[in-house]
Protein backbone atom coordinates (compact mmCIF):
# COMPACT_ATOMS: atom_id res chain seq x y z
CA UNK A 1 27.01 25.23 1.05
CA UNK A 2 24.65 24.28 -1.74
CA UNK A 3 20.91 24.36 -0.63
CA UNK A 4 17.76 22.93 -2.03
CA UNK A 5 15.06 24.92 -3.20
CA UNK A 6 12.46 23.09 -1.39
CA UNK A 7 9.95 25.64 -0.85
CA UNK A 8 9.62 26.46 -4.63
CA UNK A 9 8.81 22.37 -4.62
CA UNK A 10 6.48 22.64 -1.83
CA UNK A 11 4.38 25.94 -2.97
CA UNK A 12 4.25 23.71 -6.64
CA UNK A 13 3.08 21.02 -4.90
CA UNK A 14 0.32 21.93 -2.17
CA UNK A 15 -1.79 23.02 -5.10
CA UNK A 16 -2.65 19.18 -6.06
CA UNK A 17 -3.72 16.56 -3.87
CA UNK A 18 -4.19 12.24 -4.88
CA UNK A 19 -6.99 12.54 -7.61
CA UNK A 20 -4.65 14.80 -9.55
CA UNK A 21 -2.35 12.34 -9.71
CA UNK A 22 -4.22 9.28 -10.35
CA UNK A 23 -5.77 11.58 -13.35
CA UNK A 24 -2.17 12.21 -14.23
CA UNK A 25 -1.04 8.43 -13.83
CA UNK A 26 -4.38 7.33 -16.30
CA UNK A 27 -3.43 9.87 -19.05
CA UNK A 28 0.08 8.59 -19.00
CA UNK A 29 -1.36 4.71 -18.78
CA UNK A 30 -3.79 5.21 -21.36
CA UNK A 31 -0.37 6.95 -23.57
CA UNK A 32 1.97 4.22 -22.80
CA UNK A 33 -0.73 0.88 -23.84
CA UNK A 34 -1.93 2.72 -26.93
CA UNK A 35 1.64 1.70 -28.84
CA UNK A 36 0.69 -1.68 -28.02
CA UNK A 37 -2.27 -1.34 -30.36
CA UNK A 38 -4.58 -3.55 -28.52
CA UNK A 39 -8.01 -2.54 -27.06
CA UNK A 40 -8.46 -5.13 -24.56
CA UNK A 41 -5.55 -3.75 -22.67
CA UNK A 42 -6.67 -0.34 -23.12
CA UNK A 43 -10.05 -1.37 -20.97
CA UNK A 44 -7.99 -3.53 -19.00
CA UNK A 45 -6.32 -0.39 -17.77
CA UNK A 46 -9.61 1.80 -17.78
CA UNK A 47 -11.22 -0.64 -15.60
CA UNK A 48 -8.41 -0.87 -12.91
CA UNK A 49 -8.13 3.05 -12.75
CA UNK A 50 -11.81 3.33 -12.55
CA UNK A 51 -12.07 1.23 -9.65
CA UNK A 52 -8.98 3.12 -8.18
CA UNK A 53 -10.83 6.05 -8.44
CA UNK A 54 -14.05 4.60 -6.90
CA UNK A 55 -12.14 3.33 -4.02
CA UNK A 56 -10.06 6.14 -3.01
CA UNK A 57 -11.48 7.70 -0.11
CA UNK A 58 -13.46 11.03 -0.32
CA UNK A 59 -11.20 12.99 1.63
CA UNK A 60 -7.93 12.26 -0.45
CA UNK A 61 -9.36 13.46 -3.39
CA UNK A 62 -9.76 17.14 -2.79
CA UNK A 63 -12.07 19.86 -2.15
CA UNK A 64 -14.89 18.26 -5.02
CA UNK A 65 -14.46 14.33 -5.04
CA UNK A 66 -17.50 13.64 -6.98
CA UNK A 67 -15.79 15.24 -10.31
CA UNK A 68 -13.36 12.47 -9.69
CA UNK A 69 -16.08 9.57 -8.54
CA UNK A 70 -18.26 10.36 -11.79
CA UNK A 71 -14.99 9.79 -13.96
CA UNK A 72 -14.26 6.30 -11.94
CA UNK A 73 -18.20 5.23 -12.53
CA UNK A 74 -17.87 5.91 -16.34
CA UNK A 75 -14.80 4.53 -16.87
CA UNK A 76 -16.18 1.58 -14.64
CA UNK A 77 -19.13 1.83 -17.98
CA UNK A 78 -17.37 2.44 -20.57
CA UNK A 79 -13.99 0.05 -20.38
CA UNK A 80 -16.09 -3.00 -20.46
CA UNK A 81 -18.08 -2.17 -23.50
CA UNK A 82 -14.38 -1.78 -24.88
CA UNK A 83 -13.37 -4.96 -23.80
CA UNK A 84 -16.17 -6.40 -25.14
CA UNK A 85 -15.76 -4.81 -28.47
CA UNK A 86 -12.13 -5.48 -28.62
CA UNK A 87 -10.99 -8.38 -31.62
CA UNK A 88 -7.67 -9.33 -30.19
């Protein structure tokens, strides 16, 4: 019988918790819009993931949270100033 090798997965896995991912999810955001060329959906996107990261609670975000708070308050900053900036 063919088994699944689910505690390699799970030793992988225990290692990261939810602001690992939402850092993942941004980078990969951030990849996927900048084809599109346009700014204001680049800050569009920074401001949403921002907030996300604001309003994810404390205790889902790891062993040091406020690494992952100060990165939601300066993209809550900066992505406006982008939008602003933006000509399309």
């Amino acid at each position: 019988m063919l088994s699944t090798p689910l505690p390699i997965i799970d030793d992988f896995i225990s290692n990261y918790h939810i602001g690992h991912v939402l850092a993942l999810l941004f980078v990969g955001s951030v990849l996927g819009t900048l084809p599109l060329g346009s700014r204001k959906v680049v800050s569009i996107n920074s401001i949403l993931f921002g907030l996300l990261f604001l309003m994810t609670p404390g205790s889902m975000l790891g062993s040091s949270p406020f690494t992952f708070r100060f990165l939601g308050i300066a993209l809550v900053v900066v992505a406006p100033i982008l939008f602003v900036t933006a000509e399309e």
